[in-house]
C-alpha atoms as a PDB file:
ATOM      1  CA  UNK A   1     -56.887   2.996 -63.129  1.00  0.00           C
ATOM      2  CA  UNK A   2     -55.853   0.175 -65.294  1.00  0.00           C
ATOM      3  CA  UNK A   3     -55.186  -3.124 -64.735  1.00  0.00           C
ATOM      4  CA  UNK A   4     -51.710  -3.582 -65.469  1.00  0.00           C
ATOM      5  CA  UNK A   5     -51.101  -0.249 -63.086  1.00  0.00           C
ATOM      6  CA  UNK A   6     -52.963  -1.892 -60.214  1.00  0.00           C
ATOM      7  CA  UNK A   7     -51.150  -5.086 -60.551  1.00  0.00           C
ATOM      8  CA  UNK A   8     -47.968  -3.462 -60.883  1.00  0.00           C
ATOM      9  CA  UNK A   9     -48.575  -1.023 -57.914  1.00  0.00           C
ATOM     10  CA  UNK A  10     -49.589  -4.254 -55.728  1.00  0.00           C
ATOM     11  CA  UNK A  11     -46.256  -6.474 -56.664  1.00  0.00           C
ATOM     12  CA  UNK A  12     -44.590  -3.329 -55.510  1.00  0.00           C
ATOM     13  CA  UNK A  13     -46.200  -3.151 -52.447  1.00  0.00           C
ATOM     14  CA  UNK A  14     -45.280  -6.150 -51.427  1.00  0.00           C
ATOM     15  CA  UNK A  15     -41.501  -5.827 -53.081  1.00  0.00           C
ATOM     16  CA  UNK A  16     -40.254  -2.461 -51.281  1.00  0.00           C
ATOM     17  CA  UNK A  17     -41.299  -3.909 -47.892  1.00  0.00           C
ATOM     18  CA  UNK A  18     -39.350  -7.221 -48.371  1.00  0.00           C
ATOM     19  CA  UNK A  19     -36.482  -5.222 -48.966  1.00  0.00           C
ATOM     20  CA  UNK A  20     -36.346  -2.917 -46.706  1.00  0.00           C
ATOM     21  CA  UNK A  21     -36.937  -5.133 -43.720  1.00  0.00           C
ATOM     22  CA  UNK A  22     -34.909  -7.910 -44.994  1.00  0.00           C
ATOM     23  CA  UNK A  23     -36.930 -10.484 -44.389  1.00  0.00           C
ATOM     24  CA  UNK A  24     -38.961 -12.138 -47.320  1.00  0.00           C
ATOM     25  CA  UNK A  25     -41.346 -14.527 -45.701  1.00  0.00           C
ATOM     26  CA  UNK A  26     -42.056 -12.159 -42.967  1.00  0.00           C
ATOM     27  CA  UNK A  27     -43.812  -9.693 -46.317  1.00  0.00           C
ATOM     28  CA  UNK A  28     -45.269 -12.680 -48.349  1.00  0.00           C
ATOM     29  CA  UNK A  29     -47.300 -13.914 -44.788  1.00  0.00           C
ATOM     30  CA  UNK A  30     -48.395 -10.054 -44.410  1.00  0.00           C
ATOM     31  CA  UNK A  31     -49.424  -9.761 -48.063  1.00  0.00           C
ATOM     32  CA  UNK A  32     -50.595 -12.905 -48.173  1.00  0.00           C
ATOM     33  CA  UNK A  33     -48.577 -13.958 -51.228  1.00  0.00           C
ATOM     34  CA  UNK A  34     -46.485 -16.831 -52.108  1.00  0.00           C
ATOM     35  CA  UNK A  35     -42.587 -16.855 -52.332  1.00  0.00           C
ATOM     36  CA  UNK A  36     -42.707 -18.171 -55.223  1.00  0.00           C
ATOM     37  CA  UNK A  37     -44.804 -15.068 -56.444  1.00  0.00           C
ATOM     38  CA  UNK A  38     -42.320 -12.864 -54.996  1.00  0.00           C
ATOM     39  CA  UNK A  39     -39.241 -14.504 -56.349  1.00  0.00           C
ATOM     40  CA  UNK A  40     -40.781 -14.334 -59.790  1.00  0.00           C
ATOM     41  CA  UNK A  41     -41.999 -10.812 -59.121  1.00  0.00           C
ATOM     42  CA  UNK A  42     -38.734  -9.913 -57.423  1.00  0.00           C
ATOM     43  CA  UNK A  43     -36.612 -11.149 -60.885  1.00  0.00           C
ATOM     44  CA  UNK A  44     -38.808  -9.064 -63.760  1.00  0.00           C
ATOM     45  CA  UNK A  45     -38.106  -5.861 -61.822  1.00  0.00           C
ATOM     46  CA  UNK A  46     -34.866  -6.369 -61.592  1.00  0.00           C
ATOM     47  CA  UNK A  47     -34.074  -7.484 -65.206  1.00  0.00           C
ATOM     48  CA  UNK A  48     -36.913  -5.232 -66.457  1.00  0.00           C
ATOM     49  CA  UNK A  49     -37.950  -2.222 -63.789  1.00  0.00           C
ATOM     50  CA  UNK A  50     -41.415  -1.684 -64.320  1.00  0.00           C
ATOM     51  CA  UNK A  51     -42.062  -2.767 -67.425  1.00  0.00           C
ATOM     52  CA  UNK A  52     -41.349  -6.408 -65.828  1.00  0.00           C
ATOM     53  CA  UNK A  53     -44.293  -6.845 -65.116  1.00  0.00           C
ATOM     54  CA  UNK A  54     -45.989  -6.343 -68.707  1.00  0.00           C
END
């Protein structure tokens, strides 16, 4: 697998759980990433889907 998909399959990880549960710190403690991270992550795939994260 490449890199990119890895990376990409990771920041969704952590994205689809946040969302669901509603609760943002609650995911970035599990995953062990920062909210700043996840707020940056969080934007791309919004503006961009996927390819956000390019």
């Amino acid at each position: 697998m490449h890199k990119f998909r890895r990376d990409a399959d990771h920041k969704l990880r952590v994205l689809q759980p946040a969302d669901k549960i509603g609760d943002v710190g609650r995911a970035c403690r599990y995953f062990g990433v920062g909210r700043a991270s996840f707020y940056r992550w969080r934007t791309a795939y919004r503006r961009h889907g996927l390819c956000g994260y390019c």
